[in-house]
C-alpha atoms as a PDB file:
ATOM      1  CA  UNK A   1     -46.180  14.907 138.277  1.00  0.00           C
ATOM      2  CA  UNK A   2     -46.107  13.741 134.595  1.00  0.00           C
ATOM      3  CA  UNK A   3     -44.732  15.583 131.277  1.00  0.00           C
ATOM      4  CA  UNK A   4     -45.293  15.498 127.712  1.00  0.00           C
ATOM      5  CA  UNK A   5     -41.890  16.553 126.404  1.00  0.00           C
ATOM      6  CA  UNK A   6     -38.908  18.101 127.179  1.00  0.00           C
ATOM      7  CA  UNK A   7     -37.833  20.499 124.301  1.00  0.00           C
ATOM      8  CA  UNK A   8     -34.128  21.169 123.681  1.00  0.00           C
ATOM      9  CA  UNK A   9     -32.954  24.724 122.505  1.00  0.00           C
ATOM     10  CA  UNK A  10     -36.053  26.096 122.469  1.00  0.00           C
ATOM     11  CA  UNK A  11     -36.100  29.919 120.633  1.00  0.00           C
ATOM     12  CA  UNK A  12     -40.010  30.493 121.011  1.00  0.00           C
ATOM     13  CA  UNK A  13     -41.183  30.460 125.315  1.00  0.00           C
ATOM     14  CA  UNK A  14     -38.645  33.018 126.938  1.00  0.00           C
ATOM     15  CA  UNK A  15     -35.443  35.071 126.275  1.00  0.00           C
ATOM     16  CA  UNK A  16     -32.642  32.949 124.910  1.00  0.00           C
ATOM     17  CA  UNK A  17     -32.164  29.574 124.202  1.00  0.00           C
ATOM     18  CA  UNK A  18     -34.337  27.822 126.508  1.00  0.00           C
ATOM     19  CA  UNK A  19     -35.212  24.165 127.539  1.00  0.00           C
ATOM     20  CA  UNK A  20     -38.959  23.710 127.588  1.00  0.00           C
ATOM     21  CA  UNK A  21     -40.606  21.370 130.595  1.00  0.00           C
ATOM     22  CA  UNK A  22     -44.219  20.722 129.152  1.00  0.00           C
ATOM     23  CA  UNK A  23     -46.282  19.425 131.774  1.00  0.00           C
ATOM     24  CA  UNK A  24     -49.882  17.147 132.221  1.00  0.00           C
ATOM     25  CA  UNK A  25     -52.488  18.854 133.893  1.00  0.00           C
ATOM     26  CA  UNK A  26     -54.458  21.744 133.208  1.00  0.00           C
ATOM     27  CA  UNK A  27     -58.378  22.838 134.275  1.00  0.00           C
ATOM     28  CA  UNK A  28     -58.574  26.174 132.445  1.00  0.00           C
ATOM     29  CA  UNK A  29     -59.333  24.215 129.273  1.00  0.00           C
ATOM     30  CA  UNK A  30     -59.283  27.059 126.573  1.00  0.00           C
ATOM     31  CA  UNK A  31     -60.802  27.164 123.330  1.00  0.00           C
ATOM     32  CA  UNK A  32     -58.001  26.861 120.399  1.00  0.00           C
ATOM     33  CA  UNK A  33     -55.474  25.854 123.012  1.00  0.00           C
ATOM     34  CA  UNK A  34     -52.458  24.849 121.298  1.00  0.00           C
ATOM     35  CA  UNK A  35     -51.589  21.779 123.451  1.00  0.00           C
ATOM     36  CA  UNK A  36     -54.925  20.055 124.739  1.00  0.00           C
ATOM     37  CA  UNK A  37     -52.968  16.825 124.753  1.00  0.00           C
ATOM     38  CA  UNK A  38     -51.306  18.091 127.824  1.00  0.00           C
ATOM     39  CA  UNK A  39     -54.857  18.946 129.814  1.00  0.00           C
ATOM     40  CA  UNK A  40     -55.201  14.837 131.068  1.00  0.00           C
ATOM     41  CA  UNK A  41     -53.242  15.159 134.153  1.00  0.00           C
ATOM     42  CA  UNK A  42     -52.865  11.913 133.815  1.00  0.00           C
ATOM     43  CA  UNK A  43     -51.533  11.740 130.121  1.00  0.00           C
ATOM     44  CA  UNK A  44     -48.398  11.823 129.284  1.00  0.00           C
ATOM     45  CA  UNK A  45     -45.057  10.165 131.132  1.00  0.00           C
ATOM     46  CA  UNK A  46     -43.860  10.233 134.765  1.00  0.00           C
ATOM     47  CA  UNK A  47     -41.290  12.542 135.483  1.00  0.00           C
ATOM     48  CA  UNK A  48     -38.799  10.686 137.581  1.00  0.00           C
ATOM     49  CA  UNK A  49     -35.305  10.567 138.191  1.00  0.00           C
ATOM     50  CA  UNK A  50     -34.296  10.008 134.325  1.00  0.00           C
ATOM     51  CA  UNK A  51     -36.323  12.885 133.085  1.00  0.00           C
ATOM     52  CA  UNK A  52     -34.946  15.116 135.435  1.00  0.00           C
ATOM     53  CA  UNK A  53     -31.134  14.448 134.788  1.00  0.00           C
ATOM     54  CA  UNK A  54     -32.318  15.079 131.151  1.00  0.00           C
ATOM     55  CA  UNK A  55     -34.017  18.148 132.071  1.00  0.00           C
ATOM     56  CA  UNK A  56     -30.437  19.053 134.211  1.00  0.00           C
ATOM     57  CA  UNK A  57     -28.234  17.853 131.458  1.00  0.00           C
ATOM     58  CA  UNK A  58     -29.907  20.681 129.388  1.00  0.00           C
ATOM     59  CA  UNK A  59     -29.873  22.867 132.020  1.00  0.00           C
ATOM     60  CA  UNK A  60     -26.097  22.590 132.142  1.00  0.00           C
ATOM     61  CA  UNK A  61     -25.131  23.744 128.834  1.00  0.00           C
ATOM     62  CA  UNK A  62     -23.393  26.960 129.304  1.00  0.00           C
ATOM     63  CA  UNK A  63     -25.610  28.751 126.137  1.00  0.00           C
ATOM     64  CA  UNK A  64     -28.916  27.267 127.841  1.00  0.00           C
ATOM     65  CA  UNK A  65     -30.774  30.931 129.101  1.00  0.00           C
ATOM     66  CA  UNK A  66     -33.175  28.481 131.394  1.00  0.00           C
ATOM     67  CA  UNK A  67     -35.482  26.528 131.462  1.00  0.00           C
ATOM     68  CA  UNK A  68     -39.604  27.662 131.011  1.00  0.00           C
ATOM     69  CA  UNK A  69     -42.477  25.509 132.381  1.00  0.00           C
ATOM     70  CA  UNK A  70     -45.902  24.945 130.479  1.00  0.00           C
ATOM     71  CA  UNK A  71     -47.909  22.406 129.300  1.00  0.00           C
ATOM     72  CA  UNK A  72     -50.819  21.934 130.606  1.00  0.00           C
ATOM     73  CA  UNK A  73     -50.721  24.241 133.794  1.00  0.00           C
ATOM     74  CA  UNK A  74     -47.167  23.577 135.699  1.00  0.00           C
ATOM     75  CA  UNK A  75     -49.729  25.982 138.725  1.00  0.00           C
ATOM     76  CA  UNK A  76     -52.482  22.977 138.337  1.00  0.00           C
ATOM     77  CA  UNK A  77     -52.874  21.736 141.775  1.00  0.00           C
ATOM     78  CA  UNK A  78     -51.840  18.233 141.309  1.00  0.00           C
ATOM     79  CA  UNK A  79     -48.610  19.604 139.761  1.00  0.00           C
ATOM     80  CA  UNK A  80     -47.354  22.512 142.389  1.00  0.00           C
ATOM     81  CA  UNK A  81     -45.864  20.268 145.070  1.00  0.00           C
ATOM     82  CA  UNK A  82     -43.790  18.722 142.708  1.00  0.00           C
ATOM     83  CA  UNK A  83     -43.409  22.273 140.584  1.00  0.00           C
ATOM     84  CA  UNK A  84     -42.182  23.801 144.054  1.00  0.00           C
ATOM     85  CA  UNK A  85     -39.640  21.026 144.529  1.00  0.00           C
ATOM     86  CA  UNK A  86     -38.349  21.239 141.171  1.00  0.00           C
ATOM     87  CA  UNK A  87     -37.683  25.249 141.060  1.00  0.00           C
ATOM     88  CA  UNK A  88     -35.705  25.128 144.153  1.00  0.00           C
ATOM     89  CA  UNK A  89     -33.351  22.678 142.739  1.00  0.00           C
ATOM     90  CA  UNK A  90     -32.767  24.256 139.926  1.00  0.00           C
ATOM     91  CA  UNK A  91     -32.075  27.588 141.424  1.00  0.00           C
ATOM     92  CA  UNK A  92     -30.011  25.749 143.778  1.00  0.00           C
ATOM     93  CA  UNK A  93     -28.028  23.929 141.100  1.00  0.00           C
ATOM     94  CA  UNK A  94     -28.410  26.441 138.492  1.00  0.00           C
ATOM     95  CA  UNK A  95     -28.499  29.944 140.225  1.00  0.00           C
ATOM     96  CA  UNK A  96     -27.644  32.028 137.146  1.00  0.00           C
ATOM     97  CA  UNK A  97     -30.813  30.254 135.007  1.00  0.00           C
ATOM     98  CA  UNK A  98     -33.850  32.004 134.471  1.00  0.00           C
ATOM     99  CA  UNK A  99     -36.838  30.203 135.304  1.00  0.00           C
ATOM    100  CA  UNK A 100     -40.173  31.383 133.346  1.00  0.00           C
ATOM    101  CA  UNK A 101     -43.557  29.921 133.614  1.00  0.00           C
ATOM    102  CA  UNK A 102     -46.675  29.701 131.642  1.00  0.00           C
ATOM    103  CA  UNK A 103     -50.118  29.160 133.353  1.00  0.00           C
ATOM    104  CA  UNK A 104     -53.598  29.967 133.107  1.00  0.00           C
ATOM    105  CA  UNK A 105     -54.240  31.695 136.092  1.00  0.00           C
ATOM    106  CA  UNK A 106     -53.717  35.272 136.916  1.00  0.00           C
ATOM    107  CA  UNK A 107     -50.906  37.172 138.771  1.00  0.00           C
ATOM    108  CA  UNK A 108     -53.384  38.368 141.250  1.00  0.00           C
ATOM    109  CA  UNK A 109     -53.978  34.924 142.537  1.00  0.00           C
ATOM    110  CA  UNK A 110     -50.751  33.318 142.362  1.00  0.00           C
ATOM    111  CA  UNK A 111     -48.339  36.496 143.512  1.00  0.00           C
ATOM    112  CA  UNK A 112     -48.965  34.345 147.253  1.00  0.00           C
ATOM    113  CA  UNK A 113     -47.587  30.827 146.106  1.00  0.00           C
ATOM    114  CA  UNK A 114     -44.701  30.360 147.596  1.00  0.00           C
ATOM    115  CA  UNK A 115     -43.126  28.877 143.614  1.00  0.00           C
ATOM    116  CA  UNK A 116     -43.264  32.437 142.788  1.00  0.00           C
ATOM    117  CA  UNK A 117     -40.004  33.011 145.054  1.00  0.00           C
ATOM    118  CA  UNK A 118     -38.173  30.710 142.194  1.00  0.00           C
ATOM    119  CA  UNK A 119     -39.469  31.927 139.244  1.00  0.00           C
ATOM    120  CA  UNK A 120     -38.120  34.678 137.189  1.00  0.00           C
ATOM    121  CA  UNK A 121     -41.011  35.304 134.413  1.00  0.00           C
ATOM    122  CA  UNK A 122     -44.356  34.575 134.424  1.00  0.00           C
ATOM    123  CA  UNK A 123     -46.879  34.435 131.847  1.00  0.00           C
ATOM    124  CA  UNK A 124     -50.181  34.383 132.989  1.00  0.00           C
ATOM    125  CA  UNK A 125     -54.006  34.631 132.062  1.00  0.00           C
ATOM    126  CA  UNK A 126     -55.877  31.914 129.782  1.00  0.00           C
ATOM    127  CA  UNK A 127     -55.802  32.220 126.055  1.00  0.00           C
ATOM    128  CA  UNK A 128     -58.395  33.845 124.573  1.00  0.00           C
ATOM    129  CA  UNK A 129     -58.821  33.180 121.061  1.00  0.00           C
ATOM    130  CA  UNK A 130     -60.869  36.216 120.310  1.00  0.00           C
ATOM    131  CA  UNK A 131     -57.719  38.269 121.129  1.00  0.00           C
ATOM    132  CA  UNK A 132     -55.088  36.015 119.761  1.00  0.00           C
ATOM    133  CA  UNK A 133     -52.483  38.546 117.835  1.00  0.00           C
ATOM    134  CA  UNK A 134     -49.171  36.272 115.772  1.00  0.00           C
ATOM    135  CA  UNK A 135     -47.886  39.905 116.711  1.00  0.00           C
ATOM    136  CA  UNK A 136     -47.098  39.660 120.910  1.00  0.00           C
ATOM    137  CA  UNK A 137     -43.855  38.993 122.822  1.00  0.00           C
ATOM    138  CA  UNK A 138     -44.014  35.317 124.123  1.00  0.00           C
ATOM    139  CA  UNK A 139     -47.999  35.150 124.858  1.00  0.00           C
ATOM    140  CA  UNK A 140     -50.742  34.171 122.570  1.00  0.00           C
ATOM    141  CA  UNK A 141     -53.374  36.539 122.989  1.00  0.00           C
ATOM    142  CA  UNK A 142     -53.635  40.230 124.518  1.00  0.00           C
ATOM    143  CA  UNK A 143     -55.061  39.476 127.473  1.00  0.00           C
ATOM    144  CA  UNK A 144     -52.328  37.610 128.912  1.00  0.00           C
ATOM    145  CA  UNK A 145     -49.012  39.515 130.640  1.00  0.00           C
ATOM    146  CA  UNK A 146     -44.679  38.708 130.670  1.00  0.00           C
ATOM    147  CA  UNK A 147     -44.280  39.376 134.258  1.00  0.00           C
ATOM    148  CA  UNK A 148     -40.865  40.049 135.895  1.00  0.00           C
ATOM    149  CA  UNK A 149     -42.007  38.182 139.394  1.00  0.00           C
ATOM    150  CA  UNK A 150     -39.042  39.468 141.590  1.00  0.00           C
ATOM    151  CA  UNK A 151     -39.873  42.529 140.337  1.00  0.00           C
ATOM    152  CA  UNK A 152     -43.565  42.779 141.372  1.00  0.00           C
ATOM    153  CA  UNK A 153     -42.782  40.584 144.685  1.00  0.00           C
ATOM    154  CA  UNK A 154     -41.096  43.534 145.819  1.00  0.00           C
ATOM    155  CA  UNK A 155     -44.467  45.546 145.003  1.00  0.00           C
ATOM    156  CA  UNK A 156     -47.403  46.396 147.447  1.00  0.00           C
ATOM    157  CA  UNK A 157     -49.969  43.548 147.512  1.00  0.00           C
ATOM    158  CA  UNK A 158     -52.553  44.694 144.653  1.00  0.00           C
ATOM    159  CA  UNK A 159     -50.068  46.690 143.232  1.00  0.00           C
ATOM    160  CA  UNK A 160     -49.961  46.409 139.471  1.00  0.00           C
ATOM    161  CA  UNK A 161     -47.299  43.737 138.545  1.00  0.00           C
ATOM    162  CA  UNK A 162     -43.954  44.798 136.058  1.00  0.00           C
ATOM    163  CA  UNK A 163     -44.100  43.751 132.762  1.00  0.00           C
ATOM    164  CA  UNK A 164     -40.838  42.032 131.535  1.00  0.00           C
ATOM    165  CA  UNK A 165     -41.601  43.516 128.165  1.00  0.00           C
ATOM    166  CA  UNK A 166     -44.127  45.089 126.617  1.00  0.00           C
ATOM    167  CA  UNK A 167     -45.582  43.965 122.821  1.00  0.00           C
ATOM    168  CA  UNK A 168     -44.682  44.820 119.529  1.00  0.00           C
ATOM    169  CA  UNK A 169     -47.650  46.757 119.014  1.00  0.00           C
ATOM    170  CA  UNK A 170     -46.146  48.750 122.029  1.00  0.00           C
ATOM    171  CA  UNK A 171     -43.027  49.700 120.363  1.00  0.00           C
ATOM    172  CA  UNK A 172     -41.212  47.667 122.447  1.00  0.00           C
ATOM    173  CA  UNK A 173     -38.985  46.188 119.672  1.00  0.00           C
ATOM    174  CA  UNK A 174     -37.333  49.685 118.266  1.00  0.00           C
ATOM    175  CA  UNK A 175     -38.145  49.986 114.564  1.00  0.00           C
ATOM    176  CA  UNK A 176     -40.271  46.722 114.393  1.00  0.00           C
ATOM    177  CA  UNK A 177     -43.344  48.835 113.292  1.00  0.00           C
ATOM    178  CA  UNK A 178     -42.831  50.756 110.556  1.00  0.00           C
END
């Protein structure tokens, strides 16, 4: 697997302060995305040994929330072998961490990958420019849901998945609209 950057006390891609794991790799390609650098799955750097203690070194400050995975796709196939690996040593070494995760494909096809037994939040669905809104919780356009995974694991298959939060335009912030 290969990375662009790890980001340190991240406020912006999940609840918390957050480290941010961007990774190489992506085939949904969408128009206006905000990091096509990281689509060339073979762009970037390797992530080996030393970016993973720095990725754990993070990980091990006590006001860290967790860490979130994007990029690129961290759910692009050349990257979920080495996505799976990662997310059971961090739960391992870091059981009280949440782990989210940003990718372009839908809940409906991914609720089956085994990664989703690691991962707290996911964000899924491609961006669609022509529903972009500055105004939603942690996604970029309407189209794409904050899922709480455990959650909607413990759902029916084709059940509709739990949202983690709704959006702003919900009223999910109390008072934000006026």
């Amino acid at each position: 697997m290969r990375y662009h950057n790890i980001t340190k006390d991240d406020m912006l891609n999940g609840d918390g302060l957050r480290t941010v794991l961007w990774v190489s790799g992506c085939s949904h390609c969408c128009k206006d995305c905000q990091n096509p650098i990281t689509w060339d799955p073979n762009g970037g750097l390797a992530f080996d040994d030393k970016a993973k203690q720095e990725l754990f070194a993070e990980l091990s400050k006590d006001y860290i929330s967790g860490v979130t995975l994007s990029g690129g796709d961290p759910l692009y196939f050349g990257n979920r072998s080495d996505i799976l690996k990662l997310v059971k040593e961090i739960r391992e070494l870091f059981p009280c961490k949440t782990i989210w995760m940003y990718t372009g494909d839908v809940w409906e096809n991914v609720r089956g990958d085994s990664i989703m037994r690691y991962v707290d939040v996911l964000v899924d669905g491609e961006f669609q420019v022509d529903k972009k809104d500055a105004q939603l919780l942690w996604k970029g356009s309407s189209n794409q849901r904050v899922i709480d995974v455990q959650r909607s694991l413990a759902l029916p298959q084709g059940a509709e998945p739990v949202l983690h939060c709704g959006d702003y335009s919900e009223g999910w912030v109390k008072g934000w609209k006026q």
